[in-house]
C-alpha atoms as a PDB file:
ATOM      1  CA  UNK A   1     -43.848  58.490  74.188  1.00  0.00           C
ATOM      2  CA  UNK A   2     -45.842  56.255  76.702  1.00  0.00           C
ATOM      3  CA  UNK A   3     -45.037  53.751  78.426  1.00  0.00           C
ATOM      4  CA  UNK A   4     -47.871  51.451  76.150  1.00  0.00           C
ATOM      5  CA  UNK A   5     -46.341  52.943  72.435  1.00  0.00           C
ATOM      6  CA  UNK A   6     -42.660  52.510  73.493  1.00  0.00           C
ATOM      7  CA  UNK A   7     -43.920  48.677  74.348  1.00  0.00           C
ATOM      8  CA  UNK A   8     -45.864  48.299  71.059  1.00  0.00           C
ATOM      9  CA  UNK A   9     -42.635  49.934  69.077  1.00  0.00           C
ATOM     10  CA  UNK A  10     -40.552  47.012  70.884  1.00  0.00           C
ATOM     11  CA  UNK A  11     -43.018  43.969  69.964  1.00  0.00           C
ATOM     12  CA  UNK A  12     -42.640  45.539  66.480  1.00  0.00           C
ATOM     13  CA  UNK A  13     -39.191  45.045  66.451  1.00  0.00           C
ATOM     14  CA  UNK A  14     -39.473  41.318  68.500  1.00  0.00           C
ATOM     15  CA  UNK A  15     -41.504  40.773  65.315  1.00  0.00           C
ATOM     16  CA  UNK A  16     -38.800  41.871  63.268  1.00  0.00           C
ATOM     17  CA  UNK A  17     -36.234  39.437  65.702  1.00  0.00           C
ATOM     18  CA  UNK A  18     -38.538  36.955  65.143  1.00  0.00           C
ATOM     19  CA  UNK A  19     -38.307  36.996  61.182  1.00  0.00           C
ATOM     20  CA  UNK A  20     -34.791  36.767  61.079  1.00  0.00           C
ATOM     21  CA  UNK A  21     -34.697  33.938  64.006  1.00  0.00           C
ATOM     22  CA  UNK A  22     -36.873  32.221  61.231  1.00  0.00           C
ATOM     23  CA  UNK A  23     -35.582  32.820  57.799  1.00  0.00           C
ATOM     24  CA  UNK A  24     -32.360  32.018  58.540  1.00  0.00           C
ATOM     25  CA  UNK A  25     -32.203  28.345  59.614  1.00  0.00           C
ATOM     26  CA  UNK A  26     -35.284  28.538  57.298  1.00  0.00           C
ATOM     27  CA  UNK A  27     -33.152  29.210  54.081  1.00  0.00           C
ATOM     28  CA  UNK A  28     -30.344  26.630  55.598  1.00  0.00           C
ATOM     29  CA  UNK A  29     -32.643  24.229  55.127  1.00  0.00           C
ATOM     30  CA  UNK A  30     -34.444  24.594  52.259  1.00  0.00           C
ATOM     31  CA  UNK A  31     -32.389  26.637  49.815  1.00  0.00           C
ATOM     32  CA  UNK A  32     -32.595  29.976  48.937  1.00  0.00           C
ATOM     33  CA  UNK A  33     -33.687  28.834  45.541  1.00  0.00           C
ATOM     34  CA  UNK A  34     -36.993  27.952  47.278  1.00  0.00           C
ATOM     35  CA  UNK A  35     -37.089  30.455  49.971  1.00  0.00           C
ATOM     36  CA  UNK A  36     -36.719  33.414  46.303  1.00  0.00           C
ATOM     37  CA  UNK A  37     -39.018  31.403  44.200  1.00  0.00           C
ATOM     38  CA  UNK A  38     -42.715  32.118  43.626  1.00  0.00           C
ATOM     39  CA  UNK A  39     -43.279  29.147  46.666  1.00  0.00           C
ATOM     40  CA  UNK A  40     -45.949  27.899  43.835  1.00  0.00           C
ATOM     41  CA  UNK A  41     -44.841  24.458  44.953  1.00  0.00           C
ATOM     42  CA  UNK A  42     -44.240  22.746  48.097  1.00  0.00           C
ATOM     43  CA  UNK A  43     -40.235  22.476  49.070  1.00  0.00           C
ATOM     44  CA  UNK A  44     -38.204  19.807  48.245  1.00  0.00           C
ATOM     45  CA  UNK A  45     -36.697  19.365  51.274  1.00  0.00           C
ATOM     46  CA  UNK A  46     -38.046  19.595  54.592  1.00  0.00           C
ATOM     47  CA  UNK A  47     -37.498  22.287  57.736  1.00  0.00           C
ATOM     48  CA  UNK A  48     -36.267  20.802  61.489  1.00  0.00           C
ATOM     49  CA  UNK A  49     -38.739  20.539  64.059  1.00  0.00           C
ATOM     50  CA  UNK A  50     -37.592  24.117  65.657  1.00  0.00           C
ATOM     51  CA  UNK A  51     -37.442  25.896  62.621  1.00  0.00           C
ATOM     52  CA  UNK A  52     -41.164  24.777  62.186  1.00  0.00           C
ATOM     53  CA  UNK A  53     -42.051  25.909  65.610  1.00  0.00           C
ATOM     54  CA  UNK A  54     -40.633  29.449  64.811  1.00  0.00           C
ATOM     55  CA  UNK A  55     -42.875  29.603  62.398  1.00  0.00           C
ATOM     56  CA  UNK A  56     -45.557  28.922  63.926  1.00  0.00           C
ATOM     57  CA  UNK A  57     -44.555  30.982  66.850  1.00  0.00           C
ATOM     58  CA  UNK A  58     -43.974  33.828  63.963  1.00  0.00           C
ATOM     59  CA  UNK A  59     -46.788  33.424  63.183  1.00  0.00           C
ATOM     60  CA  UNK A  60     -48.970  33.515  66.277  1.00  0.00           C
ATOM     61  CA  UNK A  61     -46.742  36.834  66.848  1.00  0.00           C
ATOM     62  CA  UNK A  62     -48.198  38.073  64.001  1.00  0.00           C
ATOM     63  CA  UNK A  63     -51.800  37.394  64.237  1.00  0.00           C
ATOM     64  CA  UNK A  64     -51.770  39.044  67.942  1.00  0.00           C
ATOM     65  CA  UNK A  65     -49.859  41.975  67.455  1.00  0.00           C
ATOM     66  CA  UNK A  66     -53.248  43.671  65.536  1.00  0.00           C
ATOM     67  CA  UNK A  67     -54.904  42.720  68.757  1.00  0.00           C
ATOM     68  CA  UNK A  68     -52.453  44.365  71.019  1.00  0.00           C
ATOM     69  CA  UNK A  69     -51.841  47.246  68.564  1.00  0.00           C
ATOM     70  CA  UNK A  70     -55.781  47.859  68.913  1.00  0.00           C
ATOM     71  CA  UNK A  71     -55.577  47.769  72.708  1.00  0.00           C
ATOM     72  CA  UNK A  72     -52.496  50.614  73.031  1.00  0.00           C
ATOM     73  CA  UNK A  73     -54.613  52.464  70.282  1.00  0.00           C
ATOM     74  CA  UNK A  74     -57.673  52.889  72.280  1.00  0.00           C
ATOM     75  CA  UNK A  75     -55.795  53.529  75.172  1.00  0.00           C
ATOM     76  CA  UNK A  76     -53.908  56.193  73.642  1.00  0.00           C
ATOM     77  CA  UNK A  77     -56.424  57.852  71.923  1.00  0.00           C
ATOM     78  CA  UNK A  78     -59.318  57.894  74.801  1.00  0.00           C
ATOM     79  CA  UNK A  79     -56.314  59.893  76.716  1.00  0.00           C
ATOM     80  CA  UNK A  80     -56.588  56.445  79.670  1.00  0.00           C
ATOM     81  CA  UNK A  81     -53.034  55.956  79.711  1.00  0.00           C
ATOM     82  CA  UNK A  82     -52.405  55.090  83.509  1.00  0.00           C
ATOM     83  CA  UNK A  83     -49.835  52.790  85.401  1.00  0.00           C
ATOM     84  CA  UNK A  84     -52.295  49.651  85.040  1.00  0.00           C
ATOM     85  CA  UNK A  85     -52.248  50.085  81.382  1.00  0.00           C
ATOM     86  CA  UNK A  86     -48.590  50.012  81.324  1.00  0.00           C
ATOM     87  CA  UNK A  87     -47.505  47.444  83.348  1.00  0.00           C
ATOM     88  CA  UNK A  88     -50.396  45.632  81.093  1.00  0.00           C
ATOM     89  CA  UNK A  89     -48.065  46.682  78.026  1.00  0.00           C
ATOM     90  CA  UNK A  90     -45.306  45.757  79.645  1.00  0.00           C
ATOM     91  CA  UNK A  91     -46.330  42.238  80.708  1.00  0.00           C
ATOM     92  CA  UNK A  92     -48.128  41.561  76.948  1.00  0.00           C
ATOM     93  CA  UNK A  93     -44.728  42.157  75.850  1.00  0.00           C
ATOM     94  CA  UNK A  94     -42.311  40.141  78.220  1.00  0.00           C
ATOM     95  CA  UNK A  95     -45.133  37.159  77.801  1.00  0.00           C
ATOM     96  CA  UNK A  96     -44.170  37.533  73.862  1.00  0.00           C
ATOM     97  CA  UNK A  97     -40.532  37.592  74.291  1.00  0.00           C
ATOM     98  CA  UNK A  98     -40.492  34.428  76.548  1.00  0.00           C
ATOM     99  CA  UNK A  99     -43.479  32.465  74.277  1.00  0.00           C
ATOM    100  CA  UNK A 100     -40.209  32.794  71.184  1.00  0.00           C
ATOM    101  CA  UNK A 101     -38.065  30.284  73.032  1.00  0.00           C
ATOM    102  CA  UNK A 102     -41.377  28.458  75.145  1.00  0.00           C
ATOM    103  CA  UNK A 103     -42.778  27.537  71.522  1.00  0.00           C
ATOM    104  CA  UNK A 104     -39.388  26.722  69.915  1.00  0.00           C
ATOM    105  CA  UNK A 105     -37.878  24.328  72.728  1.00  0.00           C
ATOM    106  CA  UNK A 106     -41.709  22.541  73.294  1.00  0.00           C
ATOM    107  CA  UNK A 107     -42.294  23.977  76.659  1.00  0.00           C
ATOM    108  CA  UNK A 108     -46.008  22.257  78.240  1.00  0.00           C
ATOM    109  CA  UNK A 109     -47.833  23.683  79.262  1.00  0.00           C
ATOM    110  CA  UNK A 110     -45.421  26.650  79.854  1.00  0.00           C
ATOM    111  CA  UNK A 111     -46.261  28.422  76.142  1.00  0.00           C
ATOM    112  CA  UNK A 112     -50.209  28.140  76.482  1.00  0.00           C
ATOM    113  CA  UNK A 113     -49.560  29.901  80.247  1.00  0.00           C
ATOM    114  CA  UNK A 114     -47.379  32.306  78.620  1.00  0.00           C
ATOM    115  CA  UNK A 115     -49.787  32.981  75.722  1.00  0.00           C
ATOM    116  CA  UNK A 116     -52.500  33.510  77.903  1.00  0.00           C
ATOM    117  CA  UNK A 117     -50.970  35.927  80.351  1.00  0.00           C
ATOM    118  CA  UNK A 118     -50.340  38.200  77.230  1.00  0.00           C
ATOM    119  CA  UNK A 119     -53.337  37.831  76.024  1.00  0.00           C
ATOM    120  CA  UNK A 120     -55.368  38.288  79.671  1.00  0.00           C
ATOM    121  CA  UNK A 121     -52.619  41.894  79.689  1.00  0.00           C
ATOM    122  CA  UNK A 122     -54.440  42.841  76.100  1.00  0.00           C
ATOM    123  CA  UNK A 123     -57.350  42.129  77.384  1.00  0.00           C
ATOM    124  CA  UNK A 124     -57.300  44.369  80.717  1.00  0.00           C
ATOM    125  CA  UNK A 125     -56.204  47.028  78.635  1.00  0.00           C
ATOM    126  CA  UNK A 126     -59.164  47.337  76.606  1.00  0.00           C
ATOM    127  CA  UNK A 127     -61.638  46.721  79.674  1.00  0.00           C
ATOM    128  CA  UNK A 128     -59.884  49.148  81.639  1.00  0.00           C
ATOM    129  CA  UNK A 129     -61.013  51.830  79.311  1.00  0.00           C
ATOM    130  CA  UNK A 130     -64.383  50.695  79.047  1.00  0.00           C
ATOM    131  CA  UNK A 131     -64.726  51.190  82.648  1.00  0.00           C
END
């Protein structure tokens, strides 16, 4: 396996890490009864300030992944696959492991450097196959 898919099989399981970092102070706080339920209304009680933020961080996880999943894709498939492209993998994927803990504990302007130097990796990945 490359270097890029054994990096996008690990951010798949950080994603996984991330669910369970969640849920579980998630359904300490609001009840399983919610957390099972049809979520048709807003909960009772409400989550901590961190528990929040792992959402949110979650959730960001989630929405970038695609992105990142596109990038080892195309680098994969176009047969580009070269040092640059993995240390890009790599580095998308240590930025997401430290952004967990940067978005949870309030780190400024720390997460929004963090989030950027995984995104900037992505970003070279794609370009580098362009060119």
């Amino acid at each position: 396996m490359t270097p890029e898919l054994t990096a996008l099989a690990l951010a798949a399981l950080l994603q996984a890490a991330q669910f369970i970092a969640f849920a579980i102070p998630a359904n300490r706080e609001i009840g399983p009864g919610y957390t099972m339920s049809a979520r048709d209304r807003p909960p009772s009680r409400a989550m901590s300030q961190r528990t929040l933020r792992l959402q949110r961080a979650l959730n960001n996880h989630v929405e970038w992944l695609l992105f990142f999943t596109i990038a080892v894709v195309v680098v994969t498939l176009s047969g580009q696959a070269s040092s640059f492209t993995a240390l890009c993998a790599w580095v998308y994927l240590g930025a997401r492991v430290l952004y967990v803990p940067a978005y949870a504990f309030g780190w400024r302007p720390g997460r929004s450097i963090i989030w950027a130097v995984g995104f900037t990796a992505t970003v070279l990945m794609v370009i580098s196959t362009l060119i």
